[in-house]
PDB file of N, CA and C in Angstrom:
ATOM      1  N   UNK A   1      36.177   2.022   8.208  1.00  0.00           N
ATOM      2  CA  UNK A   1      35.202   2.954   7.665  1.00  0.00           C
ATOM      3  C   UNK A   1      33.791   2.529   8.063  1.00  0.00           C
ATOM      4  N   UNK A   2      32.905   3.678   8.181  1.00  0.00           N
ATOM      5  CA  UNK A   2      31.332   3.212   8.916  1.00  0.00           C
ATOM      6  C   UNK A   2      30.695   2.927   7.448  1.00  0.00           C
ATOM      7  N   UNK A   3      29.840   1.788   7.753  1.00  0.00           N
ATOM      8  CA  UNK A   3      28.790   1.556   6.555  1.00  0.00           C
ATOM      9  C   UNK A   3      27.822   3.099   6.180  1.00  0.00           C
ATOM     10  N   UNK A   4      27.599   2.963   4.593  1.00  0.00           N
ATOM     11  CA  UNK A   4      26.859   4.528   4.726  1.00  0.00           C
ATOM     12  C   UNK A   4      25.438   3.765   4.431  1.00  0.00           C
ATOM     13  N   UNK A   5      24.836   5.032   4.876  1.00  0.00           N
ATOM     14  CA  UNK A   5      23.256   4.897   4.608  1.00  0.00           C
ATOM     15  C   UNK A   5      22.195   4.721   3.341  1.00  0.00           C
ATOM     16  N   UNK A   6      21.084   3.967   2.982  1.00  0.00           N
ATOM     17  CA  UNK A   6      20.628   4.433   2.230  1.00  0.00           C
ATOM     18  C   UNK A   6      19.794   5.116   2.802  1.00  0.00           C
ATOM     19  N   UNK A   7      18.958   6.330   2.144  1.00  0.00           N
ATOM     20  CA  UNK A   7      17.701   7.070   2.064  1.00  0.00           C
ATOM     21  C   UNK A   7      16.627   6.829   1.997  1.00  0.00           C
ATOM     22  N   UNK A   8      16.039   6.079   3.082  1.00  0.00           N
ATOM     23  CA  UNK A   8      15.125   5.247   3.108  1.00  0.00           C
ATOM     24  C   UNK A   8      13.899   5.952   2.145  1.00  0.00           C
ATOM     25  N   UNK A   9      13.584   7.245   1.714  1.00  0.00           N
ATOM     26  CA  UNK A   9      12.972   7.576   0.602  1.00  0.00           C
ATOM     27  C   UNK A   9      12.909   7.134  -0.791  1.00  0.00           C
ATOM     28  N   UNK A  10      14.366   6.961  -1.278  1.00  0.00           N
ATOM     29  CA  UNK A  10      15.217   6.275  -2.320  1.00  0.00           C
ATOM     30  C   UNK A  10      14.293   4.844  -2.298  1.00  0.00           C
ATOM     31  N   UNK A  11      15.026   4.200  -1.448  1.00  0.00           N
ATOM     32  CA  UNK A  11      14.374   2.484  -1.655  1.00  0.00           C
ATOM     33  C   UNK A  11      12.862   2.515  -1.696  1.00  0.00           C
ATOM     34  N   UNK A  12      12.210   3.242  -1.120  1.00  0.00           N
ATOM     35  CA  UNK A  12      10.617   3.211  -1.324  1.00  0.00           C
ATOM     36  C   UNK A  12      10.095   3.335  -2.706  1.00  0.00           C
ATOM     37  N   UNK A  13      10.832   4.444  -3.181  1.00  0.00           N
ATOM     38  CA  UNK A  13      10.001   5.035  -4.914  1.00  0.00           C
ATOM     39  C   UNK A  13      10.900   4.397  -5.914  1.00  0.00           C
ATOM     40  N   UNK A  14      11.994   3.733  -5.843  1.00  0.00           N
ATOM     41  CA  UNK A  14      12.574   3.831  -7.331  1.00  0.00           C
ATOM     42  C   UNK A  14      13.068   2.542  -7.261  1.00  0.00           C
ATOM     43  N   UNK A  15      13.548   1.896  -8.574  1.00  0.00           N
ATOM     44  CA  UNK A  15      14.313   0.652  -9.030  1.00  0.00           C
ATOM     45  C   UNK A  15      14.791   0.440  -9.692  1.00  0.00           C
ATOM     46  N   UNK A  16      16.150  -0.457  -9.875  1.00  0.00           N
ATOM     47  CA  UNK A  16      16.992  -0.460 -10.726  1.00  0.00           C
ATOM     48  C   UNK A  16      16.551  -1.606 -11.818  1.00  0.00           C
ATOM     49  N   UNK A  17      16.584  -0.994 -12.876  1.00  0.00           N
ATOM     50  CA  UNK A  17      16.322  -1.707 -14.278  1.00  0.00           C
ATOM     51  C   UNK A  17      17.528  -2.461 -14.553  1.00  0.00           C
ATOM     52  N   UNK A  18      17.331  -3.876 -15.166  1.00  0.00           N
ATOM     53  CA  UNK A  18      18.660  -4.519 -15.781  1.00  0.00           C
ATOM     54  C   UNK A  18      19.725  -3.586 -16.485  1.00  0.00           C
ATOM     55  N   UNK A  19      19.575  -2.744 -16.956  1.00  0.00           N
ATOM     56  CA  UNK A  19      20.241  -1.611 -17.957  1.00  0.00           C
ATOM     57  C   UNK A  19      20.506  -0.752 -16.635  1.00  0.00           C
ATOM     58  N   UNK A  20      20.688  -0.581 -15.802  1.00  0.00           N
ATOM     59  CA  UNK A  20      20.932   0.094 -14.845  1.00  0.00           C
ATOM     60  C   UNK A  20      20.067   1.512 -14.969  1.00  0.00           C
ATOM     61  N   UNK A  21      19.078   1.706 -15.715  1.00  0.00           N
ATOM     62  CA  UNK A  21      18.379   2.890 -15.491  1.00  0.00           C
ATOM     63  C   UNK A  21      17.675   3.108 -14.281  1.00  0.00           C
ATOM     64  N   UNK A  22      16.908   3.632 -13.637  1.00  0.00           N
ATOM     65  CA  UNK A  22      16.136   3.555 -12.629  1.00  0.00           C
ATOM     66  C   UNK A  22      13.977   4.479 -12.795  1.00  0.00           C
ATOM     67  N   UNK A  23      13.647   3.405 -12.394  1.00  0.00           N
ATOM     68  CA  UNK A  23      12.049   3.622 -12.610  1.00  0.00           C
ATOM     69  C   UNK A  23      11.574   4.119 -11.509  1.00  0.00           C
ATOM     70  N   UNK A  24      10.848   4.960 -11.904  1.00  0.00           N
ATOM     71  CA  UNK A  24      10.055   5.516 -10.629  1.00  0.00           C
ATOM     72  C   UNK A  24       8.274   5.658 -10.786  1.00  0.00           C
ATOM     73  N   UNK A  25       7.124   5.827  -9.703  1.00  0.00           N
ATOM     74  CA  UNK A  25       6.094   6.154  -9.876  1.00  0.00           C
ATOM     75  C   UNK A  25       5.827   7.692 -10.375  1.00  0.00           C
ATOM     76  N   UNK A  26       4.834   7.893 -11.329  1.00  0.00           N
ATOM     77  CA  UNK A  26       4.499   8.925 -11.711  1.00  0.00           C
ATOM     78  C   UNK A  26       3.772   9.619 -10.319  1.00  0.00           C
ATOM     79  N   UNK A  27       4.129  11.284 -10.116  1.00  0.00           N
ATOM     80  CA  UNK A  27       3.513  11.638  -9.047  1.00  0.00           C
ATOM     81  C   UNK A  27       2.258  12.373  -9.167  1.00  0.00           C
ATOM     82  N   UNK A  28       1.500  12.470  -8.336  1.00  0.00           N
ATOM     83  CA  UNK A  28       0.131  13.296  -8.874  1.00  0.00           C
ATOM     84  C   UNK A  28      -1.161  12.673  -9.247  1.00  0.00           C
ATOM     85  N   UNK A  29      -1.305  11.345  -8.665  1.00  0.00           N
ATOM     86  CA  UNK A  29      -1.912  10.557  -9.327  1.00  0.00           C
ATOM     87  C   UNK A  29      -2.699   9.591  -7.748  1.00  0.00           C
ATOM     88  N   UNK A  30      -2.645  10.326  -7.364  1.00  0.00           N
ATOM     89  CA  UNK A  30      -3.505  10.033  -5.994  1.00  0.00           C
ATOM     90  C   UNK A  30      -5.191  10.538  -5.287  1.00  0.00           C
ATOM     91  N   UNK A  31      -5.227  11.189  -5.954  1.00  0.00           N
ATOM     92  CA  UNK A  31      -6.334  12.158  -5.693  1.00  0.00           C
ATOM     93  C   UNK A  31      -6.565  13.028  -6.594  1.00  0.00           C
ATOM     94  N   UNK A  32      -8.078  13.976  -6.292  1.00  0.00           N
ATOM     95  CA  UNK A  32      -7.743  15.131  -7.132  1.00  0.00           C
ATOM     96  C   UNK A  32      -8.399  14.771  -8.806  1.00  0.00           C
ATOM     97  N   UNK A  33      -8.099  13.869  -9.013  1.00  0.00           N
ATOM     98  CA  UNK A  33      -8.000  13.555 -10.805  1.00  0.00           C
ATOM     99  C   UNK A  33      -9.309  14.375 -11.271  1.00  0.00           C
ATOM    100  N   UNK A  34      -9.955  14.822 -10.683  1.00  0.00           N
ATOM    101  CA  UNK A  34     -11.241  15.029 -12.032  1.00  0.00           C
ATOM    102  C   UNK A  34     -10.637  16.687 -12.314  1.00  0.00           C
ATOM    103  N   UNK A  35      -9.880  17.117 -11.800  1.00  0.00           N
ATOM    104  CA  UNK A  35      -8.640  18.736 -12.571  1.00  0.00           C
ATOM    105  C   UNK A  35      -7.961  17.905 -13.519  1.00  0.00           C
ATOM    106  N   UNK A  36      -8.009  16.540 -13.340  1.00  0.00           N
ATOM    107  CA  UNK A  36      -7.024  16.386 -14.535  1.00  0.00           C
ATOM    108  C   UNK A  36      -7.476  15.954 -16.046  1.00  0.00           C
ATOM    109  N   UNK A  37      -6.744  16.627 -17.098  1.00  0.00           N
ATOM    110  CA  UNK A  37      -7.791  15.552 -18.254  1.00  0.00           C
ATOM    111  C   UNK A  37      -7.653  14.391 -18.059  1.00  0.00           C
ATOM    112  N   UNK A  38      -8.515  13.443 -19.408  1.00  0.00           N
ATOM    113  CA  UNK A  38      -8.115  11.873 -19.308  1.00  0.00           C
ATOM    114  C   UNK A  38      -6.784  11.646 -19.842  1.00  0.00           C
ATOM    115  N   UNK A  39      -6.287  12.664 -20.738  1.00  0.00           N
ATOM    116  CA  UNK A  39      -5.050  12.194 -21.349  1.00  0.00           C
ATOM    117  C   UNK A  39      -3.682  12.351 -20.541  1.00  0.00           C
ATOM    118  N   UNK A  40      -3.761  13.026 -19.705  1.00  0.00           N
ATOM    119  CA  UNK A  40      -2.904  12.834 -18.323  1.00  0.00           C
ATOM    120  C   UNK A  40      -2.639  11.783 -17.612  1.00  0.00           C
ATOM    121  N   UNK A  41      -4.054  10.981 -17.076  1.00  0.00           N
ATOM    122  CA  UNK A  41      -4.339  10.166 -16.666  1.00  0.00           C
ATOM    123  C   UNK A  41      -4.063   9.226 -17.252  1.00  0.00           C
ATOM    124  N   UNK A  42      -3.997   9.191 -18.138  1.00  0.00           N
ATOM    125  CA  UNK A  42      -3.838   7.641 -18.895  1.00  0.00           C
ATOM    126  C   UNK A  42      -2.030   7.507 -19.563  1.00  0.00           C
ATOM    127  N   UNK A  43      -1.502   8.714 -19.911  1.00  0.00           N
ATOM    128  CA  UNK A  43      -0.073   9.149 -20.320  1.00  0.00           C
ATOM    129  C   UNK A  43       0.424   8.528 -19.075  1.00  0.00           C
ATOM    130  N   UNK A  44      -0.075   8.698 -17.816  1.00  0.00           N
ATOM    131  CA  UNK A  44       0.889   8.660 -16.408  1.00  0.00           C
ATOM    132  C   UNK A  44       0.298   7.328 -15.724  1.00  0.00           C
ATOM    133  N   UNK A  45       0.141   6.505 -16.628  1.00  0.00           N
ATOM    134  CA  UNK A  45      -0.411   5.324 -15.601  1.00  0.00           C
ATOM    135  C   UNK A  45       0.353   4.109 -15.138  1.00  0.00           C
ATOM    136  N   UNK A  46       1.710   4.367 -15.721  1.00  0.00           N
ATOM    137  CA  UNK A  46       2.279   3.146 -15.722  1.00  0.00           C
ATOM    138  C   UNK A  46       3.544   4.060 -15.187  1.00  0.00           C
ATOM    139  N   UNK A  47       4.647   3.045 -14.740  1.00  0.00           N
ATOM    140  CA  UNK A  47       6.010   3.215 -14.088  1.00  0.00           C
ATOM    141  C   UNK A  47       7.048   4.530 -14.992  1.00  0.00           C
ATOM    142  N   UNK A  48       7.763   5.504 -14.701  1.00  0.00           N
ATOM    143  CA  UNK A  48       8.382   6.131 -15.596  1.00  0.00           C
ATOM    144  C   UNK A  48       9.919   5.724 -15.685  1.00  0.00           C
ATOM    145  N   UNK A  49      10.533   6.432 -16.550  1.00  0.00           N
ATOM    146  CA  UNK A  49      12.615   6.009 -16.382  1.00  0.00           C
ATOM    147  C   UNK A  49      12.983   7.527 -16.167  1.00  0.00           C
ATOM    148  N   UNK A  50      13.686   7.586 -14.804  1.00  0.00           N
ATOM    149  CA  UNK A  50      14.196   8.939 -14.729  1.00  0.00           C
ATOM    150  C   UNK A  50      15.189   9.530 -15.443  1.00  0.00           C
ATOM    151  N   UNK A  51      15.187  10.811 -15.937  1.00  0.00           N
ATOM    152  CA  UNK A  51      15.765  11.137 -16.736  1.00  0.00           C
ATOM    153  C   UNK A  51      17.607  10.852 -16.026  1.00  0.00           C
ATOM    154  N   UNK A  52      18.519  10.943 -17.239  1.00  0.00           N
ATOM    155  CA  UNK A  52      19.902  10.803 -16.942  1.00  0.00           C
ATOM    156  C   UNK A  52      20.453  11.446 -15.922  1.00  0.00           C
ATOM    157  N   UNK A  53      20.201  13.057 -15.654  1.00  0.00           N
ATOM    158  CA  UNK A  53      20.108  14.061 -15.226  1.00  0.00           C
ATOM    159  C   UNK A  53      20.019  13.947 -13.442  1.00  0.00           C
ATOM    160  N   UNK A  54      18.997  12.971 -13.390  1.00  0.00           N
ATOM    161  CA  UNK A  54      18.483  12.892 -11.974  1.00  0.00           C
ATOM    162  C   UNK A  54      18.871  11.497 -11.334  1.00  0.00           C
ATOM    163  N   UNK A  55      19.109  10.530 -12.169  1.00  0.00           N
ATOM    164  CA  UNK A  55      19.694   9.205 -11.976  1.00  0.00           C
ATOM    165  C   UNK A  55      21.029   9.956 -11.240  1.00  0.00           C
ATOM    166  N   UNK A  56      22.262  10.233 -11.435  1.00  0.00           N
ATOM    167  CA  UNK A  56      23.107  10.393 -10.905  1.00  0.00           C
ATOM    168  C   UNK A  56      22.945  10.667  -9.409  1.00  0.00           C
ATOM    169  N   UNK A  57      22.319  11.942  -9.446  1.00  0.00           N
ATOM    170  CA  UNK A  57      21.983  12.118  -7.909  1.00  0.00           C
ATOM    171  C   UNK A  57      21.000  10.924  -7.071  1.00  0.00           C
ATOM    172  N   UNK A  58      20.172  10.788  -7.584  1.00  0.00           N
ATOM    173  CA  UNK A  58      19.046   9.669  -6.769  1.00  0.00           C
ATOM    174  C   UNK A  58      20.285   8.338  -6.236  1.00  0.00           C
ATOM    175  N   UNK A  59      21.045   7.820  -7.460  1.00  0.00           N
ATOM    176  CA  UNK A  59      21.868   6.482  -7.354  1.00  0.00           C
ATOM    177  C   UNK A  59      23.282   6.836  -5.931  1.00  0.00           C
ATOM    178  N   UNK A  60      23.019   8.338  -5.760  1.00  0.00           N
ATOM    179  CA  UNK A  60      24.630   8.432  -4.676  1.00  0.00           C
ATOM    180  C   UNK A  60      23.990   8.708  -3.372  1.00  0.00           C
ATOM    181  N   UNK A  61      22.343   8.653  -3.601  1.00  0.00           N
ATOM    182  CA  UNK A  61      21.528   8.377  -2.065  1.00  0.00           C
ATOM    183  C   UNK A  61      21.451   7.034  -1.709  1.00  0.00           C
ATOM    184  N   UNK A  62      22.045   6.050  -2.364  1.00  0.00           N
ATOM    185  CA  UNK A  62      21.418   4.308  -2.536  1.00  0.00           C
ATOM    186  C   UNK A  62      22.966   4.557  -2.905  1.00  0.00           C
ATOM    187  N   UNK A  63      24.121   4.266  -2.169  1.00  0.00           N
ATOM    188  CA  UNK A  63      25.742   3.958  -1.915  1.00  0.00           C
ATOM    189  C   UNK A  63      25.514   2.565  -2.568  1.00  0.00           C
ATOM    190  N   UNK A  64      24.825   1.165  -2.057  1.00  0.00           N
ATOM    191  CA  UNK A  64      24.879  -0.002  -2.099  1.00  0.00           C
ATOM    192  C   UNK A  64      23.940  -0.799  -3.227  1.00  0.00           C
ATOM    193  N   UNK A  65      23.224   0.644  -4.041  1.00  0.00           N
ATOM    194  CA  UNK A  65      22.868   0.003  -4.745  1.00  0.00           C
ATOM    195  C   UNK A  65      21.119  -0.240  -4.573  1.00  0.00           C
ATOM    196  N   UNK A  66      20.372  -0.697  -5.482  1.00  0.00           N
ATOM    197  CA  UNK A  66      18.746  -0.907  -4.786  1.00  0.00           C
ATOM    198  C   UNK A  66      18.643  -2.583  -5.374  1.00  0.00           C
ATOM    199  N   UNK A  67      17.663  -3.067  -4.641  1.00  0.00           N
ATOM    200  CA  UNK A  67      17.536  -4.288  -4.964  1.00  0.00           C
ATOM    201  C   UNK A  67      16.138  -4.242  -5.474  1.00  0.00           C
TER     202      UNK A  67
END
């Protein structure tokens, strides 16, 4: 059997938590900010946990897993 790929997108944005959840960067947060309030800005400043929903799919782009 051929080794499968990861998604080299996958390994860039996200990580696996001891609990096996996976964290990702909040998006939107590059530019732009003065459309945004401060309470946006400050709600989205730190790492998020993707919902259950989207973990499944993100984790079967990453076959081997993320380090």
């Amino acid at each position: 059997m051929p080794k499968l790929k990861t998604k080299s997108g996958v390994k860039k944005r996200f990580k696996l938590t001891a609990s096996g959840l996976l964290k990702h960067g909040v998006a939107g947060k590059r530019h732009r900010l003065m459309s945004h309030n401060a309470k946006y800005i400050r709600q989205n400043r730190r790492t998020k946990v993707l919902s259950k929903a989207d973990t499944a799919a993100v984790k079967a782009w990453a076959p081997y897993g993320l380090s």
